[in-house]
N, C-alpha and C. Protein backbone atom coordinates (compact mmCIF):
# COMPACT_ATOMS: atom_id res chain seq x y z
N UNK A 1 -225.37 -183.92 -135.94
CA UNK A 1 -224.07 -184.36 -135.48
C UNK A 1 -223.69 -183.53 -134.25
N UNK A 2 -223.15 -184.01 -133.54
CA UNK A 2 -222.89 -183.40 -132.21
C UNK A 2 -221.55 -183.24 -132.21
N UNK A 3 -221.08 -182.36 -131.02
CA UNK A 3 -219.63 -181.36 -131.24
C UNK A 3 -218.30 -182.71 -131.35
N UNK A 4 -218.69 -183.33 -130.26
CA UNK A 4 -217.72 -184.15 -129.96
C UNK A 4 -217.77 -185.11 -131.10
N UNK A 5 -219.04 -185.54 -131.82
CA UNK A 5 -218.68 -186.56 -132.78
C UNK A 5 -218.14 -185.84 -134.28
N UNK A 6 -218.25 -184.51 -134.34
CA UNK A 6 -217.56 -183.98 -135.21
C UNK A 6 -216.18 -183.33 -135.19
N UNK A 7 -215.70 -183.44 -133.86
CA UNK A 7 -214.45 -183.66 -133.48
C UNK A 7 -213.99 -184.72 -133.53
N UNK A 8 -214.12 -185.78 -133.05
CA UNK A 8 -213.46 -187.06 -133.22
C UNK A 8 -213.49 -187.40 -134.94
N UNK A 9 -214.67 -186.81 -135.56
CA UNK A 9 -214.41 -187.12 -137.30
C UNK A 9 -213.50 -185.92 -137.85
N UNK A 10 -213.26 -185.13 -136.94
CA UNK A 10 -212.09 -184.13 -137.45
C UNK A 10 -210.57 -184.42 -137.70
N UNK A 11 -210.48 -185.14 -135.93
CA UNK A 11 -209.24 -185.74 -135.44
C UNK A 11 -208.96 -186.73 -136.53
N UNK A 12 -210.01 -187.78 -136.99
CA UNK A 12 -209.43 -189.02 -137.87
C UNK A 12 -208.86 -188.26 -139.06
N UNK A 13 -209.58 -187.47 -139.87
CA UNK A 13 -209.44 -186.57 -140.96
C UNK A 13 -207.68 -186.30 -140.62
N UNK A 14 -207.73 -185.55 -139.63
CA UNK A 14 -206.51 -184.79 -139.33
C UNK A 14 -205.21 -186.34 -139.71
N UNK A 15 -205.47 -187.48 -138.59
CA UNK A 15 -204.80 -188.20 -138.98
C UNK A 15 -204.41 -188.85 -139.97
N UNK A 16 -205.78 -189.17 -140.72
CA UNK A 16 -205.52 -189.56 -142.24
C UNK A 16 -204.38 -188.83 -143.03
N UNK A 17 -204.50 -187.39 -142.71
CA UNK A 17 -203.44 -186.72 -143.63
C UNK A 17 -202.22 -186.50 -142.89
N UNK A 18 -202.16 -186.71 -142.02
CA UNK A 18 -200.57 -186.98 -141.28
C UNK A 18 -199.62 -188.70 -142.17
N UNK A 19 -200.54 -189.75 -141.98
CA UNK A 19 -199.97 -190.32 -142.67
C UNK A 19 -200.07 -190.29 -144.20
N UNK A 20 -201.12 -189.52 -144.83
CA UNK A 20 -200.69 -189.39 -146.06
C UNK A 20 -199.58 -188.36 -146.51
N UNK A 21 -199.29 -187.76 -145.38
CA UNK A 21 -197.89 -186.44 -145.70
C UNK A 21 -196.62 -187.54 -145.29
N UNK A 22 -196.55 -188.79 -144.45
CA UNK A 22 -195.69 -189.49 -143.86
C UNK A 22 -195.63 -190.37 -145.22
N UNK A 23 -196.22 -190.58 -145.86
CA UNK A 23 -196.07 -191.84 -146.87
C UNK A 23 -195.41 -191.18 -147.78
N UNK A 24 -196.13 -189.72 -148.14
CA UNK A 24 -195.72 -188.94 -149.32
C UNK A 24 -194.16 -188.69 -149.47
N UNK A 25 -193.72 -188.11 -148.09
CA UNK A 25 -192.27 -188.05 -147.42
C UNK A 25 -191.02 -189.14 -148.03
N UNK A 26 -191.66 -190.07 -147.70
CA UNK A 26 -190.84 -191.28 -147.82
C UNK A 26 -190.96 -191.85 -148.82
N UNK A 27 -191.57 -191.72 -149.77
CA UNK A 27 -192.34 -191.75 -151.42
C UNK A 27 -191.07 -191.15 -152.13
N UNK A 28 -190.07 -192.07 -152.78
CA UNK A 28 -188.87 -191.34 -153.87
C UNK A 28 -189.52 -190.46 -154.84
N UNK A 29 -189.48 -189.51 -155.44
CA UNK A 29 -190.16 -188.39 -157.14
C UNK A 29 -191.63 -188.56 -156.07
N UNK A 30 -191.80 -188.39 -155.03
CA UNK A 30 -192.84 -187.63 -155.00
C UNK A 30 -193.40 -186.10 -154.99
N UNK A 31 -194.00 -185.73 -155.14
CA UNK A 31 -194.42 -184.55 -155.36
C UNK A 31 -194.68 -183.40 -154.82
N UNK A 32 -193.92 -182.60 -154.63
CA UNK A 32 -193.45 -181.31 -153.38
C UNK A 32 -194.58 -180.39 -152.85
N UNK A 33 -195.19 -180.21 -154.29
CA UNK A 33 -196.86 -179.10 -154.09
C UNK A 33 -197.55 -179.97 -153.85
N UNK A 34 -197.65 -181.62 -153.70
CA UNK A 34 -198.55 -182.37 -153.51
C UNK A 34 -198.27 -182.34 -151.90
N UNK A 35 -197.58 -182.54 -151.67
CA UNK A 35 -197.52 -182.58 -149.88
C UNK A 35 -197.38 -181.59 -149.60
N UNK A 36 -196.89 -180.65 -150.01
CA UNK A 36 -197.10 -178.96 -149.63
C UNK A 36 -198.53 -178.73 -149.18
N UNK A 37 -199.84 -179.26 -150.17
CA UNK A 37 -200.87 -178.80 -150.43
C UNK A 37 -201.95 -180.03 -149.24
N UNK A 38 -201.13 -181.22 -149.15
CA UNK A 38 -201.64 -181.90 -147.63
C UNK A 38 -201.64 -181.19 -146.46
N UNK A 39 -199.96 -181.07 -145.94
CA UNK A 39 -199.76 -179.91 -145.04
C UNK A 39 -200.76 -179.15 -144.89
N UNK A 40 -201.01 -177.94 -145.51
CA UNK A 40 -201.96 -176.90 -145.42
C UNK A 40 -203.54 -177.45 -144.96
N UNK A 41 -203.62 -178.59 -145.78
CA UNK A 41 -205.25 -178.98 -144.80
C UNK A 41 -204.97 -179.67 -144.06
N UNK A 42 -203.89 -180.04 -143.67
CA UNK A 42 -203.98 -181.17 -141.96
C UNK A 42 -204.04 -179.60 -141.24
N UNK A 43 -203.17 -178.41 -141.47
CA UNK A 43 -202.86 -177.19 -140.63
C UNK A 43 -204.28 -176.86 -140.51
N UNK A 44 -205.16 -176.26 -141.43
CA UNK A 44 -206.55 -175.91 -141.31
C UNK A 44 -207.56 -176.97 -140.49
N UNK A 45 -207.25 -178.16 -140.74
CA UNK A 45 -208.28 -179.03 -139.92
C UNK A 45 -207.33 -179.01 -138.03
N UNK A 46 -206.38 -178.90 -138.09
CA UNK A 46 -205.57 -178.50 -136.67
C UNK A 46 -206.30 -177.45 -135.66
N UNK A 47 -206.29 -176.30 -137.17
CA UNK A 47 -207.01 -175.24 -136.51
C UNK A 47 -208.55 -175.30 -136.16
N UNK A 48 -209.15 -175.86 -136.75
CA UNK A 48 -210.10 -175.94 -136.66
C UNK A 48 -210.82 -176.74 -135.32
N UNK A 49 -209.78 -177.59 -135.31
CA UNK A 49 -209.43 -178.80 -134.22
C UNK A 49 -210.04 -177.64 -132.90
N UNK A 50 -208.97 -176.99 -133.10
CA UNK A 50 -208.44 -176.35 -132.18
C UNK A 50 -209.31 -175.32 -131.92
N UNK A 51 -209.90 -174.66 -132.60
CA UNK A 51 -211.07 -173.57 -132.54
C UNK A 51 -212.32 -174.14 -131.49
N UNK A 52 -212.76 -175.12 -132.61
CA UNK A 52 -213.86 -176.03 -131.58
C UNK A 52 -213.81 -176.56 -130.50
N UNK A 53 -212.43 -176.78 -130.04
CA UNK A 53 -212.57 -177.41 -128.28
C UNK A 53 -212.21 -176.19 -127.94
N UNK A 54 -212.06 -175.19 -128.32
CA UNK A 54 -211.63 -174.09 -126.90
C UNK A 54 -213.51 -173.74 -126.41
N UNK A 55 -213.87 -174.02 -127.86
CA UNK A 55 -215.54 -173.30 -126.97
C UNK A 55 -216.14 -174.06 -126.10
């Protein structure tokens, strides 16, 4: 796999969980540590994002 195509499968990742934190949001009795615990890996795949294009 090459950098860029494991970036662009990063980026989708990343997005996937943006709207699964956006659905969760707007989700009545949904579950606080459950999107708490999305958050934290969209943040880690961000970083990660972010690690790999600076090199």
């Amino acid at each position: 796999m090459t950098l860029s195509s494991h970036l662009q499968e990063l980026r989708k990742k990343h997005q996937s969980l943006s709207d699964a934190v956006e659905s969760a949001l707007r989700s009545p009795g949904s579950d606080d540590l459950e999107i708490a615990k999305l958050k934290k890996q969209k943040l880690l795949l961000k970083e990660e994002i972010s690690r790999l294009s600076a090199n």
